[in-house]
N, C-alpha and C. Protein backbone atom coordinates (compact mmCIF):
# COMPACT_ATOMS: atom_id res chain seq x y z
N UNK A 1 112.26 -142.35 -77.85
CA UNK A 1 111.60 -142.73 -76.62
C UNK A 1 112.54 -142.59 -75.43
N UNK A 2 113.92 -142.99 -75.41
CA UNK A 2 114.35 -143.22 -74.47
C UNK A 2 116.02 -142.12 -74.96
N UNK A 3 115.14 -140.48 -74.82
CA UNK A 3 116.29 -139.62 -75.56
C UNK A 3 117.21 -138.67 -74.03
N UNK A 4 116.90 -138.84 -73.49
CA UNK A 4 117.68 -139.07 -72.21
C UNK A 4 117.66 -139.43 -70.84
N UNK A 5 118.15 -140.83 -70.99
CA UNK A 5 118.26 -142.26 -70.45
C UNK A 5 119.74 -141.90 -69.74
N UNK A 6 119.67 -142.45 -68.67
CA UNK A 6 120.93 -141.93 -67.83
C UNK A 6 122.43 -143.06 -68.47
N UNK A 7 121.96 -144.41 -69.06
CA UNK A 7 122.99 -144.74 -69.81
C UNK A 7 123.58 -144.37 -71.47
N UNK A 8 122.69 -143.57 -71.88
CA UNK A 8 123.55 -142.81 -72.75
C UNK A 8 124.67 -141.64 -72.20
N UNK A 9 125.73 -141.81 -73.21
CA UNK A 9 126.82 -141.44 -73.43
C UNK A 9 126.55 -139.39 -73.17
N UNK A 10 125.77 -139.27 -74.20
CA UNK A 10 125.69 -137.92 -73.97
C UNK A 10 124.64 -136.68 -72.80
N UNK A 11 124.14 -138.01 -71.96
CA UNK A 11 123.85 -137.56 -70.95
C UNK A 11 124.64 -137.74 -69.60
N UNK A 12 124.37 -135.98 -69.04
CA UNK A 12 125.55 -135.94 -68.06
C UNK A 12 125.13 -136.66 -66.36
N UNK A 13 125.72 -137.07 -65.89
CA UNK A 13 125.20 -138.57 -64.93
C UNK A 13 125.22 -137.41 -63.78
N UNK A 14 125.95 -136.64 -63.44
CA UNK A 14 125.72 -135.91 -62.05
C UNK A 14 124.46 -135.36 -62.49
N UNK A 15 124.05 -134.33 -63.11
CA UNK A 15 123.04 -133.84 -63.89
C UNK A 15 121.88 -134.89 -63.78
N UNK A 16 121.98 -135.88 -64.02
CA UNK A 16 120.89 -137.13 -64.09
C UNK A 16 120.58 -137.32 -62.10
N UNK A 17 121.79 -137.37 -61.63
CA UNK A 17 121.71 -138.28 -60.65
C UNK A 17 120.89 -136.47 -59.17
N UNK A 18 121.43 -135.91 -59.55
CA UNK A 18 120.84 -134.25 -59.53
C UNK A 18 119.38 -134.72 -59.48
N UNK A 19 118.77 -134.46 -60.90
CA UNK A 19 117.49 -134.42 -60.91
C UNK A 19 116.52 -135.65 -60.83
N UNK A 20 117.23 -136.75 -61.06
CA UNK A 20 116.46 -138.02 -60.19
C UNK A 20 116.03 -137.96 -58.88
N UNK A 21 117.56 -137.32 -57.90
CA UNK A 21 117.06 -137.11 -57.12
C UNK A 21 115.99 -136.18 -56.06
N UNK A 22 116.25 -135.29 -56.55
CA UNK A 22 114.81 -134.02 -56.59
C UNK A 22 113.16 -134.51 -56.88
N UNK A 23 113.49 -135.57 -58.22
CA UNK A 23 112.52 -136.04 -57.66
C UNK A 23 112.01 -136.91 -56.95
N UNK A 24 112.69 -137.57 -56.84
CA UNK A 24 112.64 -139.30 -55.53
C UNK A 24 112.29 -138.18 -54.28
N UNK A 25 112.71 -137.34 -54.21
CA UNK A 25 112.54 -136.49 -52.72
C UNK A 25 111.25 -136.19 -52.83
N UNK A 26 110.36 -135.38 -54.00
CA UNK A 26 109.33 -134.95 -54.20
C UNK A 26 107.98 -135.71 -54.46
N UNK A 27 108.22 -137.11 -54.75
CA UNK A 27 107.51 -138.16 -54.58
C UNK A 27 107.43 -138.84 -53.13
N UNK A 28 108.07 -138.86 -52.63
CA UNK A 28 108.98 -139.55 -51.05
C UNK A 28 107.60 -138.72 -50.30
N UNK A 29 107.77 -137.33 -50.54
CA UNK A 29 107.09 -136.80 -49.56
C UNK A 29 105.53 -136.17 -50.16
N UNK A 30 105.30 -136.83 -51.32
CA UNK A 30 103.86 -136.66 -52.05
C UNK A 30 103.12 -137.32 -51.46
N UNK A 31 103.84 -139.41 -51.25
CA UNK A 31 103.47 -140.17 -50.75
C UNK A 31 103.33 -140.00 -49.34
N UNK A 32 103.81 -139.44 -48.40
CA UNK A 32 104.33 -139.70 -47.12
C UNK A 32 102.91 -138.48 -47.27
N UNK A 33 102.36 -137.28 -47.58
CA UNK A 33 101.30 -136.68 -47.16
C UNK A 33 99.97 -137.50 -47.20
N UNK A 34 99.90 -138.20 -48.77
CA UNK A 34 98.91 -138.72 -48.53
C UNK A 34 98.25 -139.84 -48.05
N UNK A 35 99.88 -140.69 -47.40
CA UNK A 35 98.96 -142.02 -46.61
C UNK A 35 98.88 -141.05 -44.91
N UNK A 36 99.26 -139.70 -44.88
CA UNK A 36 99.15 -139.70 -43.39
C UNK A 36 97.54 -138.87 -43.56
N UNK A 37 97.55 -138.53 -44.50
CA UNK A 37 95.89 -138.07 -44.69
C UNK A 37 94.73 -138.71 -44.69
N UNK A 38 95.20 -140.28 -44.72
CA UNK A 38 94.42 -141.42 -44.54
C UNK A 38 93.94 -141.45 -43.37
N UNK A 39 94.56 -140.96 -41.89
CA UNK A 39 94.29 -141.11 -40.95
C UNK A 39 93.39 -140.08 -40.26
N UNK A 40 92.43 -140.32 -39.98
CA UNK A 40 91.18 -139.75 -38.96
C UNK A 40 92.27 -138.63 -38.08
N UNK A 41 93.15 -139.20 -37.61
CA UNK A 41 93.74 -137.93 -36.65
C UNK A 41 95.24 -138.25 -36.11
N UNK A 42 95.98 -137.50 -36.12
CA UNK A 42 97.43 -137.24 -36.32
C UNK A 42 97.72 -138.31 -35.37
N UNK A 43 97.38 -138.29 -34.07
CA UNK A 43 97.39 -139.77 -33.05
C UNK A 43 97.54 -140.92 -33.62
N UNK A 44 96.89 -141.13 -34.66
CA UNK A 44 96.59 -142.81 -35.00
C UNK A 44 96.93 -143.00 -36.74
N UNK A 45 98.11 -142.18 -36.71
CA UNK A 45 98.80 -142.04 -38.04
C UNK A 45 99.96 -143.06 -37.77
N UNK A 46 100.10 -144.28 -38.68
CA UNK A 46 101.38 -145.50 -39.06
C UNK A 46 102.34 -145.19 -39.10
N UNK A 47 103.08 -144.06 -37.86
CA UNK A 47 104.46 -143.76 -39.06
C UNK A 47 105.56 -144.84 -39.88
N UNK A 48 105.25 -146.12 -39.61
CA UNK A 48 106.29 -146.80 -39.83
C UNK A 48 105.73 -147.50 -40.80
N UNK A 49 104.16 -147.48 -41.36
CA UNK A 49 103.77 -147.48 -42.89
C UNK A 49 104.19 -145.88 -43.75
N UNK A 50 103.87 -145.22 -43.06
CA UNK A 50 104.18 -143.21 -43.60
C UNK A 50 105.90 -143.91 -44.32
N UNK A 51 106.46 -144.17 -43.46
CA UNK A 51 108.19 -144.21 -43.82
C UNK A 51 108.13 -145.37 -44.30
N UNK A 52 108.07 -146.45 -44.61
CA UNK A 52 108.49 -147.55 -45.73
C UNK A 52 107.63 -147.24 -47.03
N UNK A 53 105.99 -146.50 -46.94
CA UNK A 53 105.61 -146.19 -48.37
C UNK A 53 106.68 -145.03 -48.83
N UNK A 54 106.93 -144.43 -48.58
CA UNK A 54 107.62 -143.80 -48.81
C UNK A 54 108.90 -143.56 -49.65
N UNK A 55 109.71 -144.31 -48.82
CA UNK A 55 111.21 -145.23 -49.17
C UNK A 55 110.97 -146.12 -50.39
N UNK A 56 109.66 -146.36 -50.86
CA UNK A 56 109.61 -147.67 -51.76
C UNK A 56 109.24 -146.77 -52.95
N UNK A 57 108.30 -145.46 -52.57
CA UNK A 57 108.16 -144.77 -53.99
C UNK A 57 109.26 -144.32 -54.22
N UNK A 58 109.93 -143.83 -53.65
CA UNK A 58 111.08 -142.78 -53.68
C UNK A 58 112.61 -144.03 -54.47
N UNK A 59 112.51 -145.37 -54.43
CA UNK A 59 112.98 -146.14 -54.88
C UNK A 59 112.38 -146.62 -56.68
N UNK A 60 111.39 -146.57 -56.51
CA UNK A 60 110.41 -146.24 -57.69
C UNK A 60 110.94 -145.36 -58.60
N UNK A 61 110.41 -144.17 -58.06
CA UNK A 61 110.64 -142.68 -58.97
C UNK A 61 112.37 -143.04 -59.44
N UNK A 62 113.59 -143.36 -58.75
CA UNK A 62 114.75 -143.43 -59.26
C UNK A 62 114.72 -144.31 -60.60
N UNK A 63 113.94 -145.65 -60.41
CA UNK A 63 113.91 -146.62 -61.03
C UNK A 63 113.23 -145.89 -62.35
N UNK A 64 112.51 -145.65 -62.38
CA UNK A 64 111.68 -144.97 -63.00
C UNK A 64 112.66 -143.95 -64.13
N UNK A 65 113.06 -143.16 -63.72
CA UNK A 65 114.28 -142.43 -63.88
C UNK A 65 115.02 -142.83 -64.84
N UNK A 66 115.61 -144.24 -64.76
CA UNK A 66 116.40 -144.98 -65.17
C UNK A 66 116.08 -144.95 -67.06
N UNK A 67 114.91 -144.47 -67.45
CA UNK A 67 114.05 -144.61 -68.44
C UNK A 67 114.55 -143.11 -69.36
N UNK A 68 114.28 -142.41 -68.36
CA UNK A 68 115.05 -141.04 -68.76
C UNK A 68 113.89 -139.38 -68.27
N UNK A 69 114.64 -138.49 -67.84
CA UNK A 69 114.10 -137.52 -67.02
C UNK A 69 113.98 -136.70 -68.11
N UNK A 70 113.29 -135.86 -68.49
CA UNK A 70 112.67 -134.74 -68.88
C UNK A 70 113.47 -133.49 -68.80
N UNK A 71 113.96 -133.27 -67.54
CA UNK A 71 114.48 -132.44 -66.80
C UNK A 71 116.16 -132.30 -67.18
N UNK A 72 116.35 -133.71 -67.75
CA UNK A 72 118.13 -133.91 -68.77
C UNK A 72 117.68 -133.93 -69.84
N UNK A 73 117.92 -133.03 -70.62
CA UNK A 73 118.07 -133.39 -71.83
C UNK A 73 118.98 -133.13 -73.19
N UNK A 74 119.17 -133.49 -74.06
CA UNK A 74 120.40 -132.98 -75.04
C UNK A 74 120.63 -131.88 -75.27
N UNK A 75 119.63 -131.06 -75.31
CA UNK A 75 119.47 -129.87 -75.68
C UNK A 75 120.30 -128.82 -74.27
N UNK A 76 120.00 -129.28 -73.06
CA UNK A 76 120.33 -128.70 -72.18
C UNK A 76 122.16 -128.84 -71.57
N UNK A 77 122.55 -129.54 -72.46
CA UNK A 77 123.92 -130.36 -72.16
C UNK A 77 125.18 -129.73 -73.89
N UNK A 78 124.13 -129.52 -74.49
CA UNK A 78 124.79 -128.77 -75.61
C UNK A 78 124.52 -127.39 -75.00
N UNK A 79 123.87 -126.76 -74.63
CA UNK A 79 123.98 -125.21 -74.29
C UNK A 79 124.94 -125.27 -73.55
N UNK A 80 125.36 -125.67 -72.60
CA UNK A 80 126.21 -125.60 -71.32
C UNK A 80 127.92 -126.11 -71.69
N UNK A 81 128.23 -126.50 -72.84
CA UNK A 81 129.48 -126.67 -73.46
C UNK A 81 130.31 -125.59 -74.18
């Protein structure tokens, strides 16, 4: 379940901290399209709800992360040795 988890040993943490962040960015701004799509018209768009939903998924997705990325995995850390 948890076969690469950024506190195991044989996963590489820049590598982790790499693709966590790629996606915290790619969520950050998944969220940030669709609460501004909420709005009737670009005028009367929250930016200062747009930017804290945002910041909180993008805090999420890391957290999230923490569980283990897809994108690290053993297999990819033994090729590269």
């Amino acid at each position: 379940m948890f076969n690469n988890t950024v506190f195991k040993v044989s996963v590489d943490t820049k590598k982790w901290l790499k693709a966590s962040g790629v996606r915290a960015i790619k969520t950050m701004a998944q969220t940030a399209v669709a609460v501004i799509g909420t709005s009737a018209v670009v005028s009367s768009v929250n930016w200062q709800m747009v930017v804290s939903s945002a910041v909180v998924a993008g805090i999420v997705s890391v957290l999230t992360s923490v569980a283990g990325i897809p994108e690290v995995t053993n297999n990819d850390l033994e090729s590269e040795e």
